[in-house]
N, C-alpha and C. Protein backbone atom coordinates (compact mmCIF):
# COMPACT_ATOMS: atom_id res chain seq x y z
N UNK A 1 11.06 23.00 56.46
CA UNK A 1 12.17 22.06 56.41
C UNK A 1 13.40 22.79 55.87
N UNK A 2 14.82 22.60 56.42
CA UNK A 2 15.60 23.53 56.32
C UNK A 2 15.98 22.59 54.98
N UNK A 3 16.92 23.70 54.04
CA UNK A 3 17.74 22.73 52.91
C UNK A 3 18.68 21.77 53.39
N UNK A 4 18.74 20.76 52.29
CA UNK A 4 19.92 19.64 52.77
C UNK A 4 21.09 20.36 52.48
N UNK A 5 22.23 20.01 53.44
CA UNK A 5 23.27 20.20 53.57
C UNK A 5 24.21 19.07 53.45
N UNK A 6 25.08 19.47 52.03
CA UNK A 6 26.29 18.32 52.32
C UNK A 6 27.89 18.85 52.94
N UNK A 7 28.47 18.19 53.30
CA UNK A 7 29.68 18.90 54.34
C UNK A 7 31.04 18.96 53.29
N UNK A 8 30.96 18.36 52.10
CA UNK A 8 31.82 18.47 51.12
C UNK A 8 31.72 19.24 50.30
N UNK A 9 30.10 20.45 50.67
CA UNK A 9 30.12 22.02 49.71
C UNK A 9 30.94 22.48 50.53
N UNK A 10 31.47 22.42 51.65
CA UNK A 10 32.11 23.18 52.29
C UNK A 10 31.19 24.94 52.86
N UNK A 11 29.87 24.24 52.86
CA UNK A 11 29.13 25.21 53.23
C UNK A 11 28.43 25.45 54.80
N UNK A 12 28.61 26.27 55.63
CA UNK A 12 28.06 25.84 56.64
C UNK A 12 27.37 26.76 57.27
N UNK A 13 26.16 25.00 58.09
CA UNK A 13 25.09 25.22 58.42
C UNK A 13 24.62 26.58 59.80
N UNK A 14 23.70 26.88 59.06
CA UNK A 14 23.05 28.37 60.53
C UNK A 14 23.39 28.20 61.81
N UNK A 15 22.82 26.49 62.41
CA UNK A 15 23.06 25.93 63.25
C UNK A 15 24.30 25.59 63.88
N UNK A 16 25.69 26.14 63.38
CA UNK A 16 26.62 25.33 64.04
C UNK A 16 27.79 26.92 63.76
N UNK A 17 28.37 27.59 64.87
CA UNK A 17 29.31 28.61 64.63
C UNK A 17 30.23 28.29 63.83
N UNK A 18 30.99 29.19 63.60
CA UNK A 18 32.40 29.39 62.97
C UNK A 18 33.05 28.45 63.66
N UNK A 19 33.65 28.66 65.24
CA UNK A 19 34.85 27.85 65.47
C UNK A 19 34.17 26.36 65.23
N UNK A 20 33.11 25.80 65.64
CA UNK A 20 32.71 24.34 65.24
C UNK A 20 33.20 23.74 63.82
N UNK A 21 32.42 24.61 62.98
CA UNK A 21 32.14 23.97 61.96
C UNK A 21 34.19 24.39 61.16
N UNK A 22 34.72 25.15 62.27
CA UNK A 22 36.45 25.17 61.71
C UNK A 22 37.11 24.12 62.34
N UNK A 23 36.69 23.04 63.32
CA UNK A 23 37.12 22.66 63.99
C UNK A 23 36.54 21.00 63.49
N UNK A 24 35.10 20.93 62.76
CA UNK A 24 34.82 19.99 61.76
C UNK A 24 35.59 20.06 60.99
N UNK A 25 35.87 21.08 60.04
CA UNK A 25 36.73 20.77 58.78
C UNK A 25 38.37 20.44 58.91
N UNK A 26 38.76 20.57 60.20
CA UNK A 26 40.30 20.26 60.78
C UNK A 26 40.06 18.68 61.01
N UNK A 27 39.25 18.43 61.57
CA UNK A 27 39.13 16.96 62.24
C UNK A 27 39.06 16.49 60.89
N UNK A 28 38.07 16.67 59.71
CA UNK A 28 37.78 15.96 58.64
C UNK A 28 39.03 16.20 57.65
N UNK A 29 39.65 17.01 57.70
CA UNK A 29 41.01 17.14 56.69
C UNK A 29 42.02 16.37 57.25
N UNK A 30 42.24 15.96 58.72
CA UNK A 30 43.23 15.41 59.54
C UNK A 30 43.08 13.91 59.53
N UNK A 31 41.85 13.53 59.02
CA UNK A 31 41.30 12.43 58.80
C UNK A 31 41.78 11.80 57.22
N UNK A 32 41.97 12.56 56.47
CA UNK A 32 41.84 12.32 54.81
C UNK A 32 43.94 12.31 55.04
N UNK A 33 44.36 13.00 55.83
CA UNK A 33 45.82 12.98 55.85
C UNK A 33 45.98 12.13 56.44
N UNK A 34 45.55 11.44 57.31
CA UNK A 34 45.90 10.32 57.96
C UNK A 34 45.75 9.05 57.18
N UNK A 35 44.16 9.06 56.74
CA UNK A 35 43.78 7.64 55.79
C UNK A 35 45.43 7.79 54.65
N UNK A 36 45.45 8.57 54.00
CA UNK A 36 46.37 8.76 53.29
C UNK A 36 47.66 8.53 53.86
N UNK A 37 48.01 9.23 54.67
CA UNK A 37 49.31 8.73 54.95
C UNK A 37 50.17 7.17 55.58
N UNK A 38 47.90 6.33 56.19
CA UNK A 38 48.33 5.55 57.13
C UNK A 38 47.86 4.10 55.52
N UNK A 39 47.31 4.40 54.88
CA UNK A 39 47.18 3.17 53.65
C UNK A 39 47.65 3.94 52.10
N UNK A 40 47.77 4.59 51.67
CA UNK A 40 48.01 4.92 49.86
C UNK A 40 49.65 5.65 50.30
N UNK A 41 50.09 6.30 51.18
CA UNK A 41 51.75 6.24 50.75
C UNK A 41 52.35 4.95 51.24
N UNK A 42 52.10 4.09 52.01
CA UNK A 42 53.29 2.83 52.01
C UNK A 42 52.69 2.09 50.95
N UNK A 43 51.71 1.80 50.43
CA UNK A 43 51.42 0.94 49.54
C UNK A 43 52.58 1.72 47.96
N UNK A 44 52.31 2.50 48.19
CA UNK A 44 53.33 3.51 46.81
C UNK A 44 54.70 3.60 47.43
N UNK A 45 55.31 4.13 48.34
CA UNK A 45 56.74 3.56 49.06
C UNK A 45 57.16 1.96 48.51
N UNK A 46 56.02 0.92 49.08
CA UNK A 46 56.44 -0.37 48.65
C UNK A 46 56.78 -0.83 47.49
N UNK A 47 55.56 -0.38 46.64
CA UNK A 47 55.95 -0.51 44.89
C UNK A 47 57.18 0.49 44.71
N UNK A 48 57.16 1.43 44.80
CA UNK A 48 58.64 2.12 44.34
C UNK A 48 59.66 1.64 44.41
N UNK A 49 60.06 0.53 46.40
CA UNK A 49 60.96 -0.05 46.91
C UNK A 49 61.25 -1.21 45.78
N UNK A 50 60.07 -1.68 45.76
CA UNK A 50 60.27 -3.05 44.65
C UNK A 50 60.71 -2.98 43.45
N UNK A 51 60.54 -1.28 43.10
CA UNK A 51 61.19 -1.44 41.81
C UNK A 51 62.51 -0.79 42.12
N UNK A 52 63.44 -0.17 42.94
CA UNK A 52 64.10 -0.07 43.07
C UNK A 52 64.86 -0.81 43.26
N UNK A 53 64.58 -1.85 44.10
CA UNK A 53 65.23 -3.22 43.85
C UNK A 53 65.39 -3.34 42.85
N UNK A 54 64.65 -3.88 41.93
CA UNK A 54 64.84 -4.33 40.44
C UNK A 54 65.42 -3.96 39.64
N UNK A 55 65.32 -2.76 39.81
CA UNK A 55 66.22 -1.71 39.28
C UNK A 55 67.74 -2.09 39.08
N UNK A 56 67.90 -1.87 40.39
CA UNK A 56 69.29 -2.31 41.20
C UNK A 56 69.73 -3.48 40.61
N UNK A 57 69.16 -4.54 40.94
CA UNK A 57 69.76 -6.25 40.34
C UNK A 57 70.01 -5.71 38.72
N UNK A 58 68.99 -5.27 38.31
CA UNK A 58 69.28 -5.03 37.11
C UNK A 58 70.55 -4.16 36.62
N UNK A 59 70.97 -3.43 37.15
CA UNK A 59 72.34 -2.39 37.01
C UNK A 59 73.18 -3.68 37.34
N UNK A 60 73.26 -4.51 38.14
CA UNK A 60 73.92 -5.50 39.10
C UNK A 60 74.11 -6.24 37.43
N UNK A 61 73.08 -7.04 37.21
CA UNK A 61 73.87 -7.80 36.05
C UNK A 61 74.30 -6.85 34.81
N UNK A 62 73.85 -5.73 34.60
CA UNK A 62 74.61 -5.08 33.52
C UNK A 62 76.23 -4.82 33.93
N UNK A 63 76.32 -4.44 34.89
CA UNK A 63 77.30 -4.59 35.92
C UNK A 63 78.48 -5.51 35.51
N UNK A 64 77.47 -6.72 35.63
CA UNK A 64 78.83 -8.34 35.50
C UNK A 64 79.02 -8.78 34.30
N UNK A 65 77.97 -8.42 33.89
CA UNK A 65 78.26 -8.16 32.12
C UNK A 65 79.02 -7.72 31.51
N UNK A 66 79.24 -6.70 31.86
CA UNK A 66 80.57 -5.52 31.30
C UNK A 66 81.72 -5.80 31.64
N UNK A 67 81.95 -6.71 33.34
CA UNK A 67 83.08 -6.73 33.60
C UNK A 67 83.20 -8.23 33.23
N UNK A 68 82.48 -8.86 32.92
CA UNK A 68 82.85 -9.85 32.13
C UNK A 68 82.98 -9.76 30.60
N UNK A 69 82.78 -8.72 30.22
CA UNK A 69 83.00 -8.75 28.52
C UNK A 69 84.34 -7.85 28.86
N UNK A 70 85.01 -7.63 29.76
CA UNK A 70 86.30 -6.78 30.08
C UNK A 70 86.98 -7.87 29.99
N UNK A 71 86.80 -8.65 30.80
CA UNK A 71 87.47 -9.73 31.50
C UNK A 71 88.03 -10.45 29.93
N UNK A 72 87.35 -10.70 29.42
CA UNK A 72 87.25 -11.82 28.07
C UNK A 72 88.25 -10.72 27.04
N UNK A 73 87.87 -9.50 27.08
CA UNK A 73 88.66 -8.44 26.22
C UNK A 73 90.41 -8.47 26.80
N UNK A 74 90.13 -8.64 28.25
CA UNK A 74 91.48 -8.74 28.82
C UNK A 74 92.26 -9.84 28.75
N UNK A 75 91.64 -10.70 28.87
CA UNK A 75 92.03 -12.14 28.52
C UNK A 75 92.80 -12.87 27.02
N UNK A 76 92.49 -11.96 26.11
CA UNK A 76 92.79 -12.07 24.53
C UNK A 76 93.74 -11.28 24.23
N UNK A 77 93.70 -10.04 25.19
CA UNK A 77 94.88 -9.14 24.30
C UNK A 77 95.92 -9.47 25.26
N UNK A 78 95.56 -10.26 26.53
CA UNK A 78 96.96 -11.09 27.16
C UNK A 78 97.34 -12.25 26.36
N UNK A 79 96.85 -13.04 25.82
CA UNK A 79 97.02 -14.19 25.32
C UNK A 79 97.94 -13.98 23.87
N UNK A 80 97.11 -12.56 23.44
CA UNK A 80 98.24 -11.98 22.12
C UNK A 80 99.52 -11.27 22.21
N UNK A 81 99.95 -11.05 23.67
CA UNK A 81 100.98 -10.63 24.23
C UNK A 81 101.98 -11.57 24.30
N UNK A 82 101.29 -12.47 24.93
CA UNK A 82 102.23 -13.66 25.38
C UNK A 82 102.18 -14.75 24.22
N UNK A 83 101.81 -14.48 22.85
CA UNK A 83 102.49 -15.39 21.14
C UNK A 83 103.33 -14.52 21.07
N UNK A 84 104.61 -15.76 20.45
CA UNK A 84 105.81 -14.62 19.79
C UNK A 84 105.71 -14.64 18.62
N UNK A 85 106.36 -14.13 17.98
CA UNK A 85 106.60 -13.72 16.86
C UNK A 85 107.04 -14.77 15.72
N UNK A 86 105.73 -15.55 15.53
CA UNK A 86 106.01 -16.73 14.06
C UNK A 86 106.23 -16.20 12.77
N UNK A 87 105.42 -15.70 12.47
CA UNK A 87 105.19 -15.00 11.26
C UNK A 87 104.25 -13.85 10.99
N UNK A 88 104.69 -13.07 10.09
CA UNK A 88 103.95 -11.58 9.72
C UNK A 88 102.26 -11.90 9.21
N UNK A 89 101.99 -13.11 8.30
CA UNK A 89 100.85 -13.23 8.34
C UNK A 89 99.92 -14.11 9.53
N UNK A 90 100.23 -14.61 10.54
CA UNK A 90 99.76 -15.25 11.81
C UNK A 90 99.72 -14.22 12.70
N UNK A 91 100.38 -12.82 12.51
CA UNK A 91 100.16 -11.95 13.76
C UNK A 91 99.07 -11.34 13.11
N UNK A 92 99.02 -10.96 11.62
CA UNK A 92 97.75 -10.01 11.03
C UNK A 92 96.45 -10.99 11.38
N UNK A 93 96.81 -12.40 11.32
CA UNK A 93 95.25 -12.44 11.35
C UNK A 93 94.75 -13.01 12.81
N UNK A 94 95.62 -12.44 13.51
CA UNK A 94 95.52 -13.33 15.06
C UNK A 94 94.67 -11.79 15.58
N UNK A 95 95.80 -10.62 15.19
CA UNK A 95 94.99 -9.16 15.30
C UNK A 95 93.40 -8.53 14.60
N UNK A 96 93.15 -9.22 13.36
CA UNK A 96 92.11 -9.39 12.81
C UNK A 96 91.39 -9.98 13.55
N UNK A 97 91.12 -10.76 14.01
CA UNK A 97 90.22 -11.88 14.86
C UNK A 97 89.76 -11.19 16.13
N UNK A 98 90.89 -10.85 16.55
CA UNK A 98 90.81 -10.37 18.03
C UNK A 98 90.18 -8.90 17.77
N UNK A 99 90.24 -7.94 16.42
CA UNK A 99 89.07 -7.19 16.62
C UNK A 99 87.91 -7.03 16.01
N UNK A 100 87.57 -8.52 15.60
CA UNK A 100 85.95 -9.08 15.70
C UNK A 100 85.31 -9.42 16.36
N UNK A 101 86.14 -10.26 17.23
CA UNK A 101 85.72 -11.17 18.55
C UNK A 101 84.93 -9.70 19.57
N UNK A 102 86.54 -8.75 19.64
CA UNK A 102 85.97 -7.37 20.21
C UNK A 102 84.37 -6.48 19.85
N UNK A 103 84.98 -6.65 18.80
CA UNK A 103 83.23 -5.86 18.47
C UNK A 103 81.97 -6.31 18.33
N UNK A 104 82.30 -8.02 18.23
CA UNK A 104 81.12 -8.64 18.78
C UNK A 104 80.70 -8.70 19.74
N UNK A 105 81.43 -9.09 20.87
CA UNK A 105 81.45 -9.09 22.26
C UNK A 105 80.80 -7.60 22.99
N UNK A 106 81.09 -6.24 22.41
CA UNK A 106 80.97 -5.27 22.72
C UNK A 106 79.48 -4.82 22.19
N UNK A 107 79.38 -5.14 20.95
CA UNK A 107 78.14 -5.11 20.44
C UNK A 107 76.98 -5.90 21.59
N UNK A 108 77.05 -7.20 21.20
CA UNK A 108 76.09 -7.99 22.71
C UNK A 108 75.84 -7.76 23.54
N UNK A 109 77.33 -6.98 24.29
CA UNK A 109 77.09 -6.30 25.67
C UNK A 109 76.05 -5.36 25.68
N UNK A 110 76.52 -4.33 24.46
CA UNK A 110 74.93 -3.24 24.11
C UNK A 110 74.01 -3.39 24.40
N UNK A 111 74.14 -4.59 23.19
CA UNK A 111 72.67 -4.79 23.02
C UNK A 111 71.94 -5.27 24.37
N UNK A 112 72.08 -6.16 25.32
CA UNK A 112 72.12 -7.01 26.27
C UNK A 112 72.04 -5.98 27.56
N UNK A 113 72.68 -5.20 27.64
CA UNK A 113 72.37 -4.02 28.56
C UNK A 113 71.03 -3.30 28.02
N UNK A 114 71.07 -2.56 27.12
CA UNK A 114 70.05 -1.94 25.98
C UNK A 114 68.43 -2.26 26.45
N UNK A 115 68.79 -3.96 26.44
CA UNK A 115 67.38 -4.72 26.79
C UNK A 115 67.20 -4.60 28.14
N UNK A 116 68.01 -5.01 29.15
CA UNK A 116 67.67 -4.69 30.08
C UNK A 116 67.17 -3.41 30.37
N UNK A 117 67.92 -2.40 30.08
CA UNK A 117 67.18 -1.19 30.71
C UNK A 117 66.14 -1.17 29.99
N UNK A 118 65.62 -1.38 28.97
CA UNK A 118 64.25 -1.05 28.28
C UNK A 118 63.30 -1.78 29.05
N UNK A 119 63.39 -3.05 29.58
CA UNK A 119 62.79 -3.86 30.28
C UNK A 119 62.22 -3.14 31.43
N UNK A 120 63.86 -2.66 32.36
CA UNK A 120 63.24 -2.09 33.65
C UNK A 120 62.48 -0.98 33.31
N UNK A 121 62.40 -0.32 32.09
CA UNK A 121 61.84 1.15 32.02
C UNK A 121 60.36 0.65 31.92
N UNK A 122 59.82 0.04 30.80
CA UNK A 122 58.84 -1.06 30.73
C UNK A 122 57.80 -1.16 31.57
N UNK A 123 58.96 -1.68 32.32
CA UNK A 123 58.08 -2.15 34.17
C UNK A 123 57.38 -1.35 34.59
N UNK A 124 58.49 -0.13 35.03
CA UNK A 124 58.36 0.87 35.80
C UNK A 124 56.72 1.51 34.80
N UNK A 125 56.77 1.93 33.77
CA UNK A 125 55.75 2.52 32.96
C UNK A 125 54.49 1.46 33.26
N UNK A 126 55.16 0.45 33.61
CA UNK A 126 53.55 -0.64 33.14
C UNK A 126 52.13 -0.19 34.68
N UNK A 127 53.91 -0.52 35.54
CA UNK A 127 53.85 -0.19 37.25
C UNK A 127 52.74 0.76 37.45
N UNK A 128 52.99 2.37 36.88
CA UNK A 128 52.44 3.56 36.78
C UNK A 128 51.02 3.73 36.35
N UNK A 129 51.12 2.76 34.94
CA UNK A 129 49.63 2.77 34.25
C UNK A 129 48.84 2.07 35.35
N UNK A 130 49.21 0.63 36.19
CA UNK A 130 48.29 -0.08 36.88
C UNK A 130 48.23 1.19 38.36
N UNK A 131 48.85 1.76 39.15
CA UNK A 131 48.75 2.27 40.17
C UNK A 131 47.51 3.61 39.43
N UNK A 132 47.38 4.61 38.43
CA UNK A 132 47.04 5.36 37.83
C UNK A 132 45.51 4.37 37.34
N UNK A 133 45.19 3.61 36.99
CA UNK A 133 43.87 2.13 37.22
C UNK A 133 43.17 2.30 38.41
N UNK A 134 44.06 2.04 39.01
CA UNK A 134 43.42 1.69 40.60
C UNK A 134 43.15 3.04 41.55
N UNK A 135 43.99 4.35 40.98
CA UNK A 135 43.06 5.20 41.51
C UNK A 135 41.84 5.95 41.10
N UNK A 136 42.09 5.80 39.42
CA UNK A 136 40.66 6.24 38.99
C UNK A 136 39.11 5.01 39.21
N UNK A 137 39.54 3.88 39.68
CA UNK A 137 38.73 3.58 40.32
C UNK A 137 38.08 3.41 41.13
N UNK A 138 39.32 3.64 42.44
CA UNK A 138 38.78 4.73 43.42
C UNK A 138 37.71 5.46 43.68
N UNK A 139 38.76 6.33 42.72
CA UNK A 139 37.34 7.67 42.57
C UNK A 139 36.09 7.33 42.34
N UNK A 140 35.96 6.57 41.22
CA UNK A 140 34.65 6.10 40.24
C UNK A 140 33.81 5.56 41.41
N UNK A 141 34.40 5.10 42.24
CA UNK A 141 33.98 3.78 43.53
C UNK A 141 33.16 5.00 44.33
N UNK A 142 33.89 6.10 44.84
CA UNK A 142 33.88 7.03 45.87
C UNK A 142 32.30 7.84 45.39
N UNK A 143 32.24 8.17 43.96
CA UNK A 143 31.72 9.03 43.31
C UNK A 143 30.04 8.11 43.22
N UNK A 144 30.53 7.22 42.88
CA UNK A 144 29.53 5.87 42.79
C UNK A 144 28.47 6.13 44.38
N UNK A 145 29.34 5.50 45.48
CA UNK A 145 28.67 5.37 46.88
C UNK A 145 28.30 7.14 47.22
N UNK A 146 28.79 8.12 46.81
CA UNK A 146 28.29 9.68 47.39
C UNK A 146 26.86 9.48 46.73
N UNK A 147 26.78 9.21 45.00
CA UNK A 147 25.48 9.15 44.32
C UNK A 147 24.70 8.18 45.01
N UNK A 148 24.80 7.21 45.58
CA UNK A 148 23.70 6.28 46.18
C UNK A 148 23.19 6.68 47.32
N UNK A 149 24.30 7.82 48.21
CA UNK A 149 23.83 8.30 49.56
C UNK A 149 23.02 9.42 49.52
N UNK A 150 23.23 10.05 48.50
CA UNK A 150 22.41 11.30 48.23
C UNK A 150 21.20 10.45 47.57
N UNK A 151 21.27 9.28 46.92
CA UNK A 151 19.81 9.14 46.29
C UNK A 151 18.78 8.41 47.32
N UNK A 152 19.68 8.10 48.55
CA UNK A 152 18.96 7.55 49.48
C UNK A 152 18.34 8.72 50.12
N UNK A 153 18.84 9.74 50.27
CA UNK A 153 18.15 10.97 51.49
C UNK A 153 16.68 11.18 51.05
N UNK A 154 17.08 10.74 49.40
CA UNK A 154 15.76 11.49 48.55
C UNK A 154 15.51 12.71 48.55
N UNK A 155 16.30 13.53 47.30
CA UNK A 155 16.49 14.87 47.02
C UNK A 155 15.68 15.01 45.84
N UNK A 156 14.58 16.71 46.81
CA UNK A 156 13.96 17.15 45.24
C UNK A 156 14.51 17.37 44.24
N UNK A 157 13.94 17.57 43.42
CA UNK A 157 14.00 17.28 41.79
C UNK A 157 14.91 18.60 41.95
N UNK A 158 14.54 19.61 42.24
CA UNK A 158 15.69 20.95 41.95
C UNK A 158 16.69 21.07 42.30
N UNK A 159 16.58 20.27 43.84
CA UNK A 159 18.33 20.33 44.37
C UNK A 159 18.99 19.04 43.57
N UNK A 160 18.08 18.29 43.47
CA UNK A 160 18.83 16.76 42.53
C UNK A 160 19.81 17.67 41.43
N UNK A 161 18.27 18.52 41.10
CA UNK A 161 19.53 19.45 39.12
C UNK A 161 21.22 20.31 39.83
N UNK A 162 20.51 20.98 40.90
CA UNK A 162 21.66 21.88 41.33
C UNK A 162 22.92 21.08 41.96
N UNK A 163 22.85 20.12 42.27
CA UNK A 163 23.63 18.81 42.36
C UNK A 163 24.42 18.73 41.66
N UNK A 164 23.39 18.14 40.90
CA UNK A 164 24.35 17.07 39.29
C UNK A 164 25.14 18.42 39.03
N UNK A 165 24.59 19.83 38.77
CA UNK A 165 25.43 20.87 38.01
C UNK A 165 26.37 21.44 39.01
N UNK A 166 26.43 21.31 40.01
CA UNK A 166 27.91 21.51 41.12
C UNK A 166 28.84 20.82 40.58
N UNK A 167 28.12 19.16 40.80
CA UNK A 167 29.19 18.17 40.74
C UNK A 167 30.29 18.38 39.67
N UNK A 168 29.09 18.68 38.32
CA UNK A 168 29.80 18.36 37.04
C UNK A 168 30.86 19.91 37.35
N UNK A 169 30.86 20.86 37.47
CA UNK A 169 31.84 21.98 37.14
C UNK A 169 33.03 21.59 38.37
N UNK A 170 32.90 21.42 39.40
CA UNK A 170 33.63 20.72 40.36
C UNK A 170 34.31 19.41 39.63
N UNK A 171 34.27 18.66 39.05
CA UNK A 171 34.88 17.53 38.26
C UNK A 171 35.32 18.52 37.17
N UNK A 172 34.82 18.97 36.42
CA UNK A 172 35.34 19.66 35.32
C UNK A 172 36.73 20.51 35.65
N UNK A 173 36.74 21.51 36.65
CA UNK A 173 37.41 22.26 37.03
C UNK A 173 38.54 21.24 37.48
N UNK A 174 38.75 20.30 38.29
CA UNK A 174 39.76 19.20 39.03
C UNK A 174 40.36 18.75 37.96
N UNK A 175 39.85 18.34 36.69
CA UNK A 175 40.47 17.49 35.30
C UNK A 175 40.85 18.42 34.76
């Protein structure tokens, strides 16, 4: 009985030439670029898109924010243009006011922008950890069904050991 052969040692069998078994590993690599290119990059395109959006709205109201805390800044130092001249203590404290109002207003805006971007950053990080989830489970999934197919062939006890000790330096080496 010849040894079992798996096609992911990348070892090949007596039985099958060079150009075949080069012409297996093209078909089977053309296959893994395709699954890949045809389900796991638009699903990652899409999430990116979505947060780029979000992104975006989000610049968008920091955006109207600012030009509304302009607007309100512009609005006051017109309004202090156009008082005349009552008295020396009504202009000090009309100018006093107007640069509290300012640095409150400016402060909020900060802060209020500040949050937003921490928010979208947030996301984006939360985004990453769940996509970075779902592929190590993947794997776990992938790694899972190879161990049930090999335990179905029913492998002796020695190739079972020489197995497990591929696998593990092959995982070791990838991490």
């Amino acid at each position: 009985m010849p040894p079992i052969s798996f096609p992911w040692t990348l070892e090949r069998p007596e039985n099958i030439n060079l150009i075949q078994w080069i012409i297996v590993n093209f078909i089977g690599f053309a296959l893994i670029v395709w699954l890949v290119w045809k389900y796991l990059l638009p699903k990652i395109g899409e999430m990116l898109a979505e947060r780029r959006t979000n992104i975006s709205e989000m610049i968008t109201q920091v955006d109207t924010t600012m030009r509304e805390t302009a607007q309100l800044r512009d609005d006051y130092h017109s309004k202090l243009e156009g008082i005349q001249a009552e008295t020396q203590l009504k202009l000090e404290q009309a100018m006093s006011e107007a640069d509290i109002l300012r640095n409150q207003i400016l402060e909020e805006a900060k802060r209020d922008a500040e949050f937003i971007v921490q928010r979208g950053r947030d996301e984006v990080e939360r985004e990453r950890a769940k996509t970075l989830v779902r592929m190590r489970e993947r794997f776990v999934n992938d790694v899972i069904g190879a161990a049930q197919f090999a335990a179905a062939r029913g492998v002796s006890e020695e190739e079972h050991h020489r197995l497990m000790d591929e696998f593990i330096m092959n995982v070791g080496s990838k991490s």
